[in-house]
N, C-alpha and C. Protein backbone atom coordinates (compact mmCIF):
# COMPACT_ATOMS: atom_id res chain seq x y z
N UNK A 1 -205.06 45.23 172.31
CA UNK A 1 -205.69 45.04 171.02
C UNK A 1 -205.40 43.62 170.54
N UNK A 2 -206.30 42.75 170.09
CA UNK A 2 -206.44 41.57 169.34
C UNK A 2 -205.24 41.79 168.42
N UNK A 3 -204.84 40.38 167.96
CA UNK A 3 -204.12 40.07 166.36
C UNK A 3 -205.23 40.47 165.25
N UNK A 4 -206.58 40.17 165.68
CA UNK A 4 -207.66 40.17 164.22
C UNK A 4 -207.92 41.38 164.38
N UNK A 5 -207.89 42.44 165.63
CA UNK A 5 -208.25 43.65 165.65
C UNK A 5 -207.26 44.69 165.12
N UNK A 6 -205.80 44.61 164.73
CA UNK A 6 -204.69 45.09 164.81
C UNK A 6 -204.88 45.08 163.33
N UNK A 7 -204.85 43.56 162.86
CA UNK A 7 -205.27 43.40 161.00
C UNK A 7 -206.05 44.01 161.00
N UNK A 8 -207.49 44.50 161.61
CA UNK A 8 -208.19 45.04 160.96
C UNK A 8 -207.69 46.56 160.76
N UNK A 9 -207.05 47.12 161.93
CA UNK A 9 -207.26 48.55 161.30
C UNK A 9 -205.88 48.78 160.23
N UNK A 10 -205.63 47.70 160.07
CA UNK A 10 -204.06 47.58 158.51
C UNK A 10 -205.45 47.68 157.47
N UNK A 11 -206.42 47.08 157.59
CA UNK A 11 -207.14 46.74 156.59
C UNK A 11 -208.39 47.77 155.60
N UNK A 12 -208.89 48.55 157.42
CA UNK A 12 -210.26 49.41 157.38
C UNK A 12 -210.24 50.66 156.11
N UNK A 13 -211.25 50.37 155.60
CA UNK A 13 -211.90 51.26 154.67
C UNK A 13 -210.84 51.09 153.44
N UNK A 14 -210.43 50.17 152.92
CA UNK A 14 -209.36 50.42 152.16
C UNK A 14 -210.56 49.88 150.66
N UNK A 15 -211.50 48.88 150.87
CA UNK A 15 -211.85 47.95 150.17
C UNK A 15 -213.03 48.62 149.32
N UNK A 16 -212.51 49.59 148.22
CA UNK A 16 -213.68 50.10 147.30
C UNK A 16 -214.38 49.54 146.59
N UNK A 17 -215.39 49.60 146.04
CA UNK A 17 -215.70 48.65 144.71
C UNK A 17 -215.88 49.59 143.37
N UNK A 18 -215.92 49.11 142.25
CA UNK A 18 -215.90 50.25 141.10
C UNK A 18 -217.70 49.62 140.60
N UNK A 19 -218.10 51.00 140.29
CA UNK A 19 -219.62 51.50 140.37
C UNK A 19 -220.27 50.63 139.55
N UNK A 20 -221.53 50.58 139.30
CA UNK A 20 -222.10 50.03 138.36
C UNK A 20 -221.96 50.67 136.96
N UNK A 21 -221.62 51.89 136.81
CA UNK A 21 -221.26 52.59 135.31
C UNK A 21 -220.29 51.97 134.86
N UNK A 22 -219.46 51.39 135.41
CA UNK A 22 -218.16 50.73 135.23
C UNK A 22 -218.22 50.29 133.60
N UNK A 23 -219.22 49.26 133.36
CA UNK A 23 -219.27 48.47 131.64
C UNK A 23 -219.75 49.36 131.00
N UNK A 24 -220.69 50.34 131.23
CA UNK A 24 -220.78 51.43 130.09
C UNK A 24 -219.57 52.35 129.62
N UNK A 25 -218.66 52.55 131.06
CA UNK A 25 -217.21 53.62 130.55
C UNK A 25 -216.43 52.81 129.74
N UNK A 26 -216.26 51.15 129.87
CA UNK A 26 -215.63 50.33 129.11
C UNK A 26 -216.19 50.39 127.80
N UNK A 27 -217.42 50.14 127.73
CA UNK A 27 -218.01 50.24 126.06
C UNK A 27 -217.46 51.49 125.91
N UNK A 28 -217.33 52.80 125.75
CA UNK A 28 -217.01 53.81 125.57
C UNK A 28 -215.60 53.75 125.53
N UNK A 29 -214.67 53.21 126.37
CA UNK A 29 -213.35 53.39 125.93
C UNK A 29 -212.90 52.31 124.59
N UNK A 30 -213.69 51.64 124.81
CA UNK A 30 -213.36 50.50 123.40
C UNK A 30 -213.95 51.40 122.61
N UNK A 31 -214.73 51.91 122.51
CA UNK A 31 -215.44 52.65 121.27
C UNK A 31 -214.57 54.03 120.66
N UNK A 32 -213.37 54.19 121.63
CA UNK A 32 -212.27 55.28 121.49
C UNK A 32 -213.16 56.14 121.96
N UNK A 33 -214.24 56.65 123.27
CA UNK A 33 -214.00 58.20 123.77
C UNK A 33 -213.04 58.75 124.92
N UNK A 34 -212.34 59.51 124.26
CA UNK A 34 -211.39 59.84 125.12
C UNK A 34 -212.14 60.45 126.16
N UNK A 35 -212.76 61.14 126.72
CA UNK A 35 -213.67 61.80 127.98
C UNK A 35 -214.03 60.35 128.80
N UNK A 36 -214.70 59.69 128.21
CA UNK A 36 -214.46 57.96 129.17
C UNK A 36 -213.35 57.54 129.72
N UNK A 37 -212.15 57.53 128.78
CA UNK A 37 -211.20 57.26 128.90
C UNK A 37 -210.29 58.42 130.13
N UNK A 38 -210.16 59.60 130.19
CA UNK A 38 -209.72 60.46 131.13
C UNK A 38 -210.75 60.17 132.45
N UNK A 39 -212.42 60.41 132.54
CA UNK A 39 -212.70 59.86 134.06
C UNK A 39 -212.09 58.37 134.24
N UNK A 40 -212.04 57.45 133.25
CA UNK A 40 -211.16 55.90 134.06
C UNK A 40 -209.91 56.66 134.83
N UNK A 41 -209.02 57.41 134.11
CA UNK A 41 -207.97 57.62 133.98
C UNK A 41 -207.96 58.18 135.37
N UNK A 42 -208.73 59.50 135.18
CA UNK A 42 -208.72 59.89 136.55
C UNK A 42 -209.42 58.77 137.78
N UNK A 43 -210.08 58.18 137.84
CA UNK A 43 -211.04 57.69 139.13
C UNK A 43 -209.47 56.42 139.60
N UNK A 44 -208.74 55.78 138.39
CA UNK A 44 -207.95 54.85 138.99
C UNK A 44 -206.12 54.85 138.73
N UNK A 45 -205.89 56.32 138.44
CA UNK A 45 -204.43 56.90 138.51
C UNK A 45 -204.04 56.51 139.75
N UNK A 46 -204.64 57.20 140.67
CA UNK A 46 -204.31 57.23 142.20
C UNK A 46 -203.93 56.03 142.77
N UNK A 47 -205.02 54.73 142.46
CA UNK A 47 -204.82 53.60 142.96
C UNK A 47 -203.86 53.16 142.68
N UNK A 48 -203.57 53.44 141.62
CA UNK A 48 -202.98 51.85 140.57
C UNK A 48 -201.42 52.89 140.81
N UNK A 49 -201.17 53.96 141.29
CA UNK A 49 -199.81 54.56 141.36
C UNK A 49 -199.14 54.06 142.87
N UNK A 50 -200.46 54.09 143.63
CA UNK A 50 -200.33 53.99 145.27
C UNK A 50 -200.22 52.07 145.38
N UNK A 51 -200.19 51.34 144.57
CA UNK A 51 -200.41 49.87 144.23
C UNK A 51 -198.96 49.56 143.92
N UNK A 52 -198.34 50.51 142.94
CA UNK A 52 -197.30 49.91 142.83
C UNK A 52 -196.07 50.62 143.41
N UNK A 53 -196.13 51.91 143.98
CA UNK A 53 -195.41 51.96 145.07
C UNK A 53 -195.48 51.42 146.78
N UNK A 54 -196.57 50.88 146.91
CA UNK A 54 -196.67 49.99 147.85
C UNK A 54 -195.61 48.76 147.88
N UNK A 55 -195.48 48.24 146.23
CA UNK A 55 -194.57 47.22 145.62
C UNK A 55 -193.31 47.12 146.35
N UNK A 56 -192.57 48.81 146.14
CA UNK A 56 -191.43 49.30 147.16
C UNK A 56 -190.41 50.06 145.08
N UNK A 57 -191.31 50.25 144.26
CA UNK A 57 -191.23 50.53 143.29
C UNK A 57 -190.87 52.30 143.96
N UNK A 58 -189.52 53.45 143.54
CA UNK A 58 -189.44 54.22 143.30
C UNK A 58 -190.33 55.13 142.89
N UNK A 59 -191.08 56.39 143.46
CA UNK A 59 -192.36 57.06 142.97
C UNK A 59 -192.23 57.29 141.35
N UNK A 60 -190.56 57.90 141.38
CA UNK A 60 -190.52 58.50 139.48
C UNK A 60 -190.91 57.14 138.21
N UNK A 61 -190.15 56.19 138.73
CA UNK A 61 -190.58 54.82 138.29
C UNK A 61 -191.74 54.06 137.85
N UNK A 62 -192.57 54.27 139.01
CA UNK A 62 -194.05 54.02 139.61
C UNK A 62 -194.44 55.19 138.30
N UNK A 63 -194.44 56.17 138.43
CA UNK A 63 -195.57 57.44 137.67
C UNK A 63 -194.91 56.55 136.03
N UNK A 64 -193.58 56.29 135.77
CA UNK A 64 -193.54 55.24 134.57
C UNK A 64 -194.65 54.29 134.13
N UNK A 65 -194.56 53.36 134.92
CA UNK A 65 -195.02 52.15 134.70
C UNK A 65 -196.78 52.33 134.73
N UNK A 66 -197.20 53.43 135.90
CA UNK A 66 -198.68 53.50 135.89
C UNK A 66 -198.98 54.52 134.34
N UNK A 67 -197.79 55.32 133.69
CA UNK A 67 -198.24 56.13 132.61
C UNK A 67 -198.53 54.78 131.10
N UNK A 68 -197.40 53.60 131.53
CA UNK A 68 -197.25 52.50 130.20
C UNK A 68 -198.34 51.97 130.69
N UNK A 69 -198.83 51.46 131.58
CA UNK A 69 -200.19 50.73 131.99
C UNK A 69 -201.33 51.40 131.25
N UNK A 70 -201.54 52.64 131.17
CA UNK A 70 -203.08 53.49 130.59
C UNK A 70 -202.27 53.71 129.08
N UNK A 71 -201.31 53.78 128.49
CA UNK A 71 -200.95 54.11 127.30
C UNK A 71 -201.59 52.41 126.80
N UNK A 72 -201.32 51.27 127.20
CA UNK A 72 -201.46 50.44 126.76
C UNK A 72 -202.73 50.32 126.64
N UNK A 73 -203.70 50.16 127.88
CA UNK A 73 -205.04 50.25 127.80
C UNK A 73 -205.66 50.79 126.60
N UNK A 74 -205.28 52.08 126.45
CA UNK A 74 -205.76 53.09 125.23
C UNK A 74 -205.26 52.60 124.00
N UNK A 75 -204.24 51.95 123.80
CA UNK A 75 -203.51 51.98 122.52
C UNK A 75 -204.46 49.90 122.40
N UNK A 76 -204.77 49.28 122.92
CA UNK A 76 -205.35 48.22 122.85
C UNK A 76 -206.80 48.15 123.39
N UNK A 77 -207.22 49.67 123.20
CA UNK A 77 -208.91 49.90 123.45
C UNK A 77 -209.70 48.36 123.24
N UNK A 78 -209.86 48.06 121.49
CA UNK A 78 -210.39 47.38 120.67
C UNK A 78 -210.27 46.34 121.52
N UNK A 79 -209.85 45.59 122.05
CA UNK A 79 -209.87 44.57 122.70
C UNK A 79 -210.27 44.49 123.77
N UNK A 80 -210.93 45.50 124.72
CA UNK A 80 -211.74 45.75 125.65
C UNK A 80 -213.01 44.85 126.17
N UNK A 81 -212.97 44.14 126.86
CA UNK A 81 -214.82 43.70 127.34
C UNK A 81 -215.62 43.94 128.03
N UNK A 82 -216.54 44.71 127.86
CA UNK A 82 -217.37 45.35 128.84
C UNK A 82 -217.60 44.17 129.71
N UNK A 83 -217.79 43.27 129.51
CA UNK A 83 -218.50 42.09 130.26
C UNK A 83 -217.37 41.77 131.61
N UNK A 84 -216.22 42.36 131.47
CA UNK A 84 -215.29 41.51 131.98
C UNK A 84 -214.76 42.85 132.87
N UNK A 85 -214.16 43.33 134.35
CA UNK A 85 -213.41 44.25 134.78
C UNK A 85 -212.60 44.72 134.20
N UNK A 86 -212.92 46.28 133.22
CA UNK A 86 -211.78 46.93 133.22
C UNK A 86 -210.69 47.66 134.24
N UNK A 87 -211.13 47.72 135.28
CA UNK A 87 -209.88 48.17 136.28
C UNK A 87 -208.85 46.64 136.47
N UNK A 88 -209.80 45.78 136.51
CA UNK A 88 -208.73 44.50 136.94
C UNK A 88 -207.73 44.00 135.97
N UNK A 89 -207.81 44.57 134.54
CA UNK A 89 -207.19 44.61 133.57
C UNK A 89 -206.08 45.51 133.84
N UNK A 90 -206.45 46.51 134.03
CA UNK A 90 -205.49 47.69 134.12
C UNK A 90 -204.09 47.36 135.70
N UNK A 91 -205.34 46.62 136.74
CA UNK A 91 -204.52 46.32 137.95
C UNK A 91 -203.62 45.12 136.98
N UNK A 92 -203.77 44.01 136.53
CA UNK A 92 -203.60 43.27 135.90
C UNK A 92 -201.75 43.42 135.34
N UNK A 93 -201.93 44.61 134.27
CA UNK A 93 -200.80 45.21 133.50
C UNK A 93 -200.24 45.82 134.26
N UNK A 94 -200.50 46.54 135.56
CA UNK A 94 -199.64 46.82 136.66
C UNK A 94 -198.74 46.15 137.55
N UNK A 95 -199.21 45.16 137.61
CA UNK A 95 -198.77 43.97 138.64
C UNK A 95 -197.74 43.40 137.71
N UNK A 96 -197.78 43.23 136.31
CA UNK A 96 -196.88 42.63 135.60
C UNK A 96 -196.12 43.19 135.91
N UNK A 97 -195.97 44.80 134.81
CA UNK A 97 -195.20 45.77 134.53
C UNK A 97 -194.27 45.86 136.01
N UNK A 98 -195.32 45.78 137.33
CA UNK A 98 -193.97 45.64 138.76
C UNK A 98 -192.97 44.71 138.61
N UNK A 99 -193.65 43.57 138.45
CA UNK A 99 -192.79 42.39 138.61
C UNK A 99 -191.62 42.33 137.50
N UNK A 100 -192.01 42.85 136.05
CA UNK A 100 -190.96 43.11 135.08
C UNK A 100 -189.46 44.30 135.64
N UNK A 101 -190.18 44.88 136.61
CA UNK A 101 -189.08 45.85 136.51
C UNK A 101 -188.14 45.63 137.56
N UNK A 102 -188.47 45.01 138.66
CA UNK A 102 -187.82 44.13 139.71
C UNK A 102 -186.89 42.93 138.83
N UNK A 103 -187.62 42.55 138.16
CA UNK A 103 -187.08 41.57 137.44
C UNK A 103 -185.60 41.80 136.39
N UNK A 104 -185.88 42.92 135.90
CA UNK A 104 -184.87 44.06 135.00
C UNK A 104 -183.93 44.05 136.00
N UNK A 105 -184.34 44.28 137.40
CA UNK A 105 -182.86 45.32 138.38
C UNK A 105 -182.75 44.56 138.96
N UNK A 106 -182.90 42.76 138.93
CA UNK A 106 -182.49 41.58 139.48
C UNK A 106 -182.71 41.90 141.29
N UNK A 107 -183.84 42.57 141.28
CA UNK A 107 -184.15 43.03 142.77
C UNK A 107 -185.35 42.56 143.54
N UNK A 108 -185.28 42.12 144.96
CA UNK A 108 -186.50 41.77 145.65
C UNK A 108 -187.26 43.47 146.31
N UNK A 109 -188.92 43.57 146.08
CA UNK A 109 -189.69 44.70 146.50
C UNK A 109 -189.22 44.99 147.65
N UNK A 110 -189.39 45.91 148.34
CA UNK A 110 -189.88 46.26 149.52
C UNK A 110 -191.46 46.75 149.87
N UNK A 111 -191.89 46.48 151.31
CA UNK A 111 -192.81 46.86 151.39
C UNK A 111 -193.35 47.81 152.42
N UNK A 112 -193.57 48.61 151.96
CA UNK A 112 -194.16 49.81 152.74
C UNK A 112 -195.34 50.28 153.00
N UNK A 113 -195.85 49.52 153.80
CA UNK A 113 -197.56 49.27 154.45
C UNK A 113 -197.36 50.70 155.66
N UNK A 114 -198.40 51.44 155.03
CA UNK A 114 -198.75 52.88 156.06
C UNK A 114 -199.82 52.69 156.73
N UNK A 115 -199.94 52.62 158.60
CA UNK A 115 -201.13 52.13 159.16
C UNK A 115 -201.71 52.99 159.17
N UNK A 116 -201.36 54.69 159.46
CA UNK A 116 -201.93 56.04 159.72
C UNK A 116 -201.04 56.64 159.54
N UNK A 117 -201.02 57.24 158.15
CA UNK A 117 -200.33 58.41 158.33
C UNK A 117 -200.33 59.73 158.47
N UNK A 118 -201.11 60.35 159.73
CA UNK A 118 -200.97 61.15 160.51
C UNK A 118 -200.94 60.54 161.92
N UNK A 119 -199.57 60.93 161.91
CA UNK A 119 -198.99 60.54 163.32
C UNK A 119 -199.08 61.72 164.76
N UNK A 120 -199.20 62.75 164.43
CA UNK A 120 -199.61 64.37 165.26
C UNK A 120 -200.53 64.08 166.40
N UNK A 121 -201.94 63.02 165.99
CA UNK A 121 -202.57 63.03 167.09
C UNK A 121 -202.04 62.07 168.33
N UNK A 122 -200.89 60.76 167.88
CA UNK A 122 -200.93 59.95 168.52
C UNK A 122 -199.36 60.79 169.72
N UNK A 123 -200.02 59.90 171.12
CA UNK A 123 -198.81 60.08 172.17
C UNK A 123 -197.50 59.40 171.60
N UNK A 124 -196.68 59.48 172.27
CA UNK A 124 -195.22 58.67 172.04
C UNK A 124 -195.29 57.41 172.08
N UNK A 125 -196.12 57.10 173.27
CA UNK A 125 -195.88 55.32 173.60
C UNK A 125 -196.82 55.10 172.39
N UNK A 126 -198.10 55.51 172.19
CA UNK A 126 -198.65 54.77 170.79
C UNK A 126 -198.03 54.98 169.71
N UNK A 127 -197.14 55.63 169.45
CA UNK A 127 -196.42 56.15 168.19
C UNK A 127 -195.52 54.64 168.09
N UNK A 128 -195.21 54.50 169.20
CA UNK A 128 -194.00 53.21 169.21
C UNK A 128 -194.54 52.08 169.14
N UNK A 129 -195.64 51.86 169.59
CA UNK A 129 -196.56 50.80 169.20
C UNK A 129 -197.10 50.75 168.17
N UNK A 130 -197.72 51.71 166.87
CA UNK A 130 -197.90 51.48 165.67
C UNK A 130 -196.74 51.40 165.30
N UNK A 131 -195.70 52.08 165.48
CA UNK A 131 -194.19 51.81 164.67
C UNK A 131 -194.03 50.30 164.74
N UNK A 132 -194.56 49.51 166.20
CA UNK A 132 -193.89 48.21 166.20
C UNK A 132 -195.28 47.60 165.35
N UNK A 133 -196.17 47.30 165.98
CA UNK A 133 -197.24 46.47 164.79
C UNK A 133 -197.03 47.04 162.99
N UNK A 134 -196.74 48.08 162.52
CA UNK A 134 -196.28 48.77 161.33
C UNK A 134 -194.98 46.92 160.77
N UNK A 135 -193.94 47.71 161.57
CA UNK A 135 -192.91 46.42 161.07
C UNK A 135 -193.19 45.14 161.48
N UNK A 136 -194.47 44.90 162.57
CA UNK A 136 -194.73 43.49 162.66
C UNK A 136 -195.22 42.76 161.63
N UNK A 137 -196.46 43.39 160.76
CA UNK A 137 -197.20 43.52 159.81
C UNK A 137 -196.42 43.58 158.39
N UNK A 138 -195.29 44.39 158.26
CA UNK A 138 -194.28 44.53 157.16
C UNK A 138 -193.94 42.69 156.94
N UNK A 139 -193.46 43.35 158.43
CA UNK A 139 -192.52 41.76 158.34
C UNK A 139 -193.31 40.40 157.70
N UNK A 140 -194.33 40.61 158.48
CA UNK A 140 -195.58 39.36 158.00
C UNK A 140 -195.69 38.71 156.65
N UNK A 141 -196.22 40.44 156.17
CA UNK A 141 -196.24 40.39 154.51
C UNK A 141 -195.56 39.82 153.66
N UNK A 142 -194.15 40.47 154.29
CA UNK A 142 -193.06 39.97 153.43
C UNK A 142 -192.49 38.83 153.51
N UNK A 143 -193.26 37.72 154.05
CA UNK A 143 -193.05 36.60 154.60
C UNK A 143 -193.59 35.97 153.98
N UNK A 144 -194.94 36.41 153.22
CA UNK A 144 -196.18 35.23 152.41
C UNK A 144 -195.75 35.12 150.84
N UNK A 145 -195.90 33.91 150.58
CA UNK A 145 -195.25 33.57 149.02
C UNK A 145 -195.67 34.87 148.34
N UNK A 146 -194.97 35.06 147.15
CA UNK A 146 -195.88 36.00 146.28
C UNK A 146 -196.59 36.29 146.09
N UNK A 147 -197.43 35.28 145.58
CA UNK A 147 -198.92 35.02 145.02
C UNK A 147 -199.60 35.13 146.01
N UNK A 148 -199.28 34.76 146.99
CA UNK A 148 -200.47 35.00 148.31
C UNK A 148 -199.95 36.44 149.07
N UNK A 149 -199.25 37.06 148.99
CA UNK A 149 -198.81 38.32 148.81
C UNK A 149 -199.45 39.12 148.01
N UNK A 150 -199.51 39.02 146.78
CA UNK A 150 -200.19 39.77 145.85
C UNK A 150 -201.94 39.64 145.77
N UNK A 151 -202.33 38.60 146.18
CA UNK A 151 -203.51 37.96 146.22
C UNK A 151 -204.23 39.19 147.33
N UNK A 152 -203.44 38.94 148.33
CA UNK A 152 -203.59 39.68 149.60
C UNK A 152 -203.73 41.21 149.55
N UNK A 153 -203.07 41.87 148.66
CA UNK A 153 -202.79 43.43 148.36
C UNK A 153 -204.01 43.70 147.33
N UNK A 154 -204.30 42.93 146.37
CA UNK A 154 -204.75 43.37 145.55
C UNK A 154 -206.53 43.00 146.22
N UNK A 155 -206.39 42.18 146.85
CA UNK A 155 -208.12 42.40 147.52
C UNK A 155 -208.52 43.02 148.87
N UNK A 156 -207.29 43.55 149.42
CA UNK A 156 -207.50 44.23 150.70
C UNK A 156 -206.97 45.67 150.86
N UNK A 157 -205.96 45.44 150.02
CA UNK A 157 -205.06 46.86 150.49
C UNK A 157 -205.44 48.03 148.83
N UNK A 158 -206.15 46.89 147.78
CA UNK A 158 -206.53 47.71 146.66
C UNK A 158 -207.94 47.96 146.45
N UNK A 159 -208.70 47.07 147.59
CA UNK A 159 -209.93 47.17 146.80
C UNK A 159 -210.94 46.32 146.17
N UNK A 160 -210.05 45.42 145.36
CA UNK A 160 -210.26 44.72 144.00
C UNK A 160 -211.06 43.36 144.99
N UNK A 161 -212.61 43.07 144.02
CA UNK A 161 -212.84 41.87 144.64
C UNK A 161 -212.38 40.60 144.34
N UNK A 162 -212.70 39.27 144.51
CA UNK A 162 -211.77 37.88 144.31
C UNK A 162 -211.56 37.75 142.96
N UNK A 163 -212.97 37.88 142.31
CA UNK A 163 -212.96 37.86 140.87
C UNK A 163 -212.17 38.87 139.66
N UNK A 164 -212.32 40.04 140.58
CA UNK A 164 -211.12 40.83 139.81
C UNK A 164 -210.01 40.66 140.64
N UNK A 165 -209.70 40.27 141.50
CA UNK A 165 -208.06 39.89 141.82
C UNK A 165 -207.68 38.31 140.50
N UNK A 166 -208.47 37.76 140.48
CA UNK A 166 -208.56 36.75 139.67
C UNK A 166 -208.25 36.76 138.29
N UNK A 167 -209.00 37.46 137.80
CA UNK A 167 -208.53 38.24 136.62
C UNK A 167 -207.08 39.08 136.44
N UNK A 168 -207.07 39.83 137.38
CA UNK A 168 -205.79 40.49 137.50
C UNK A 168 -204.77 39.39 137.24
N UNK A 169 -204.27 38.65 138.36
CA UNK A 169 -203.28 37.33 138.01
C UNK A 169 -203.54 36.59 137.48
N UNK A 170 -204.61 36.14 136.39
CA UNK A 170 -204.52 35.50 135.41
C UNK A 170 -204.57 34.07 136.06
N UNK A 171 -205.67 34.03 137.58
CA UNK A 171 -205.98 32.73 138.04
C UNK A 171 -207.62 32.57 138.19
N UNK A 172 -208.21 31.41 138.99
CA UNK A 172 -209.43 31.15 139.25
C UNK A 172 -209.82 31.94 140.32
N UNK A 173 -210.99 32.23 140.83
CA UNK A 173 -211.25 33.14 142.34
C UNK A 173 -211.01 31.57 142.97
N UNK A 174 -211.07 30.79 142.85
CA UNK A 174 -210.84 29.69 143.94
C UNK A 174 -209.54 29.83 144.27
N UNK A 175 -208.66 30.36 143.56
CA UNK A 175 -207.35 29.98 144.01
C UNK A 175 -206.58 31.54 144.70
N UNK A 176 -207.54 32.34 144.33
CA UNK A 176 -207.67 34.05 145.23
C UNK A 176 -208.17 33.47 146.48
N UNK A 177 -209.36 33.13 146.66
CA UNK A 177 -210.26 32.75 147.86
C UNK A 177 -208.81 31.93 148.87
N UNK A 178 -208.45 30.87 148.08
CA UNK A 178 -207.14 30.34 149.00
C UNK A 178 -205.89 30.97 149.29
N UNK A 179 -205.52 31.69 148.62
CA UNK A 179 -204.40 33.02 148.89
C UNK A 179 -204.61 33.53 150.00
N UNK A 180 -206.37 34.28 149.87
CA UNK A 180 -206.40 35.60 150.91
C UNK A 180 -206.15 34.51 152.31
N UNK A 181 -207.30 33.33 152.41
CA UNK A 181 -207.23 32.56 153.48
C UNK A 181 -206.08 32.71 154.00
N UNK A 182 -205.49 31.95 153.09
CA UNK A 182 -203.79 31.43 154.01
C UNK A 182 -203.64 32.71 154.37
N UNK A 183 -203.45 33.67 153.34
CA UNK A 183 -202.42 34.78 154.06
C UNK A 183 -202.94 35.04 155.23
N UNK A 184 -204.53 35.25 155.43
CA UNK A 184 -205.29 36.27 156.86
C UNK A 184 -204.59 35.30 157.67
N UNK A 185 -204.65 33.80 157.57
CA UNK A 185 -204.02 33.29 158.88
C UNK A 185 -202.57 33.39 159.08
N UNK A 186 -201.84 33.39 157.99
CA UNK A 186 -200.56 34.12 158.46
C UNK A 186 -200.07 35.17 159.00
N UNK A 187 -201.19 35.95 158.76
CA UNK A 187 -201.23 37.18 159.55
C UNK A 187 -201.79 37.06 161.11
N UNK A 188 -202.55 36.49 161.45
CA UNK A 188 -203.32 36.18 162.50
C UNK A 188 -202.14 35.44 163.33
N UNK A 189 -201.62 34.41 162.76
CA UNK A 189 -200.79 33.67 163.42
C UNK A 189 -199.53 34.54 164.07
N UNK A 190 -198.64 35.63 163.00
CA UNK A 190 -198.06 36.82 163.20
C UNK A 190 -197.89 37.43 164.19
N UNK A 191 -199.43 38.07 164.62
CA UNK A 191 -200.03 38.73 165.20
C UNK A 191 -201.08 38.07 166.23
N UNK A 192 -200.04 37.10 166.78
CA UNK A 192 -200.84 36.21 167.83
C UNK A 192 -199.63 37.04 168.64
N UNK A 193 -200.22 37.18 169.80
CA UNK A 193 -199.65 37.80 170.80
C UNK A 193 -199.20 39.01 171.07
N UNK A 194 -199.48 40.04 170.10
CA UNK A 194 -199.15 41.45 169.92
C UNK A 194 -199.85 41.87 170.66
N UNK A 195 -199.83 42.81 171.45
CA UNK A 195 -200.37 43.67 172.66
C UNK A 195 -200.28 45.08 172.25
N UNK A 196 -202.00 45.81 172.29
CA UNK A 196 -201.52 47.16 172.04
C UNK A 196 -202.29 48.01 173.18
């Protein structure tokens, strides 16, 4: 298996986009309906819980920080823009809220990138070979500055496109667009010579 083929299946099917109803549920949650507000709630709990335990954030912790993330949302409706990604807002206050709490316990993340987790179908020797590309790939990650770290998670491993990764960190998509770059080639570079 390729280095670009190996990234890809770290990568496959991960990359959702949020619907075109998207600015009407936002007008509606600024407008205070809570029924808007519970389908957001529900359609991006999952993500935004699985986002920041990816971080290497504790699950009980994680269900914290993703419950202060939607309390805030709701409690700062009024300031809502339809015009503008409400999920990337919400990814946005997540990504902080991680970095605040690492920051609190004077601690560096861990990262826990799952290539397949159902392991039942695979033989032994492939078991040991995703185990090794698994920590090759860890390792990688945890190798790329932050920002191109986070750049990287939040448009591949979340979903989120440049412009809402952009939004999210509170940068330009030009400077997302240069994140993901570097990182894919740090990864590529990584994953130059991996054999599967």
């Amino acid at each position: 298996m390729s280095p670009t083929t190996a990234l890809g299946l770290v990568l496959l099917g991960l990359a959702l986009r949020d619907g075109p109803e998207a600015q009407e549920l936002a007008r509606q949650i600024r407008e205070g309906d809570q029924e808007a507000f519970r389908a957001f709630f529900d359609r991006h709990h999952g993500r935004l819980f699985g986002y920041i335990c990816s971080r290497g954030v504790p699950e009980s912790d994680a269900a914290d920080i993703v419950q202060n993330a939607f309390v805030y949302v709701w409690t700062h409706r009024s300031k809502i823009d339809p015009d503008r990604s409400l999920r990337s807002y919400l990814f946005r206050i997540g990504y902080t809220r991680t970095l605040n709490f690492f920051r609190d316990r004077d601690e560096t993340p861990d990262v826990d990138l799952d290539l397949q987790p159902d392991s039942s179908t695979r033989s032994p020797e492939a078991e040991t070979q995703v185990s090794l590309l698994r920590e090759t790939v860890d390792a990688a990650i945890e190798t790329l500055p932050e920002r191109r770290r986070a750049a990287f998670r939040l448009c591949f491993l979340e979903g989120l496109s440049y412009r809402e990764a952009a939004e999210a960190l509170d940068v330009t998509r030009k400077t997302i667009e240069n994140h993901v770059s570097h990182a894919l080639r740090d990864l590529r570079e990584a994953l130059d010579g991996f054999e599967m």
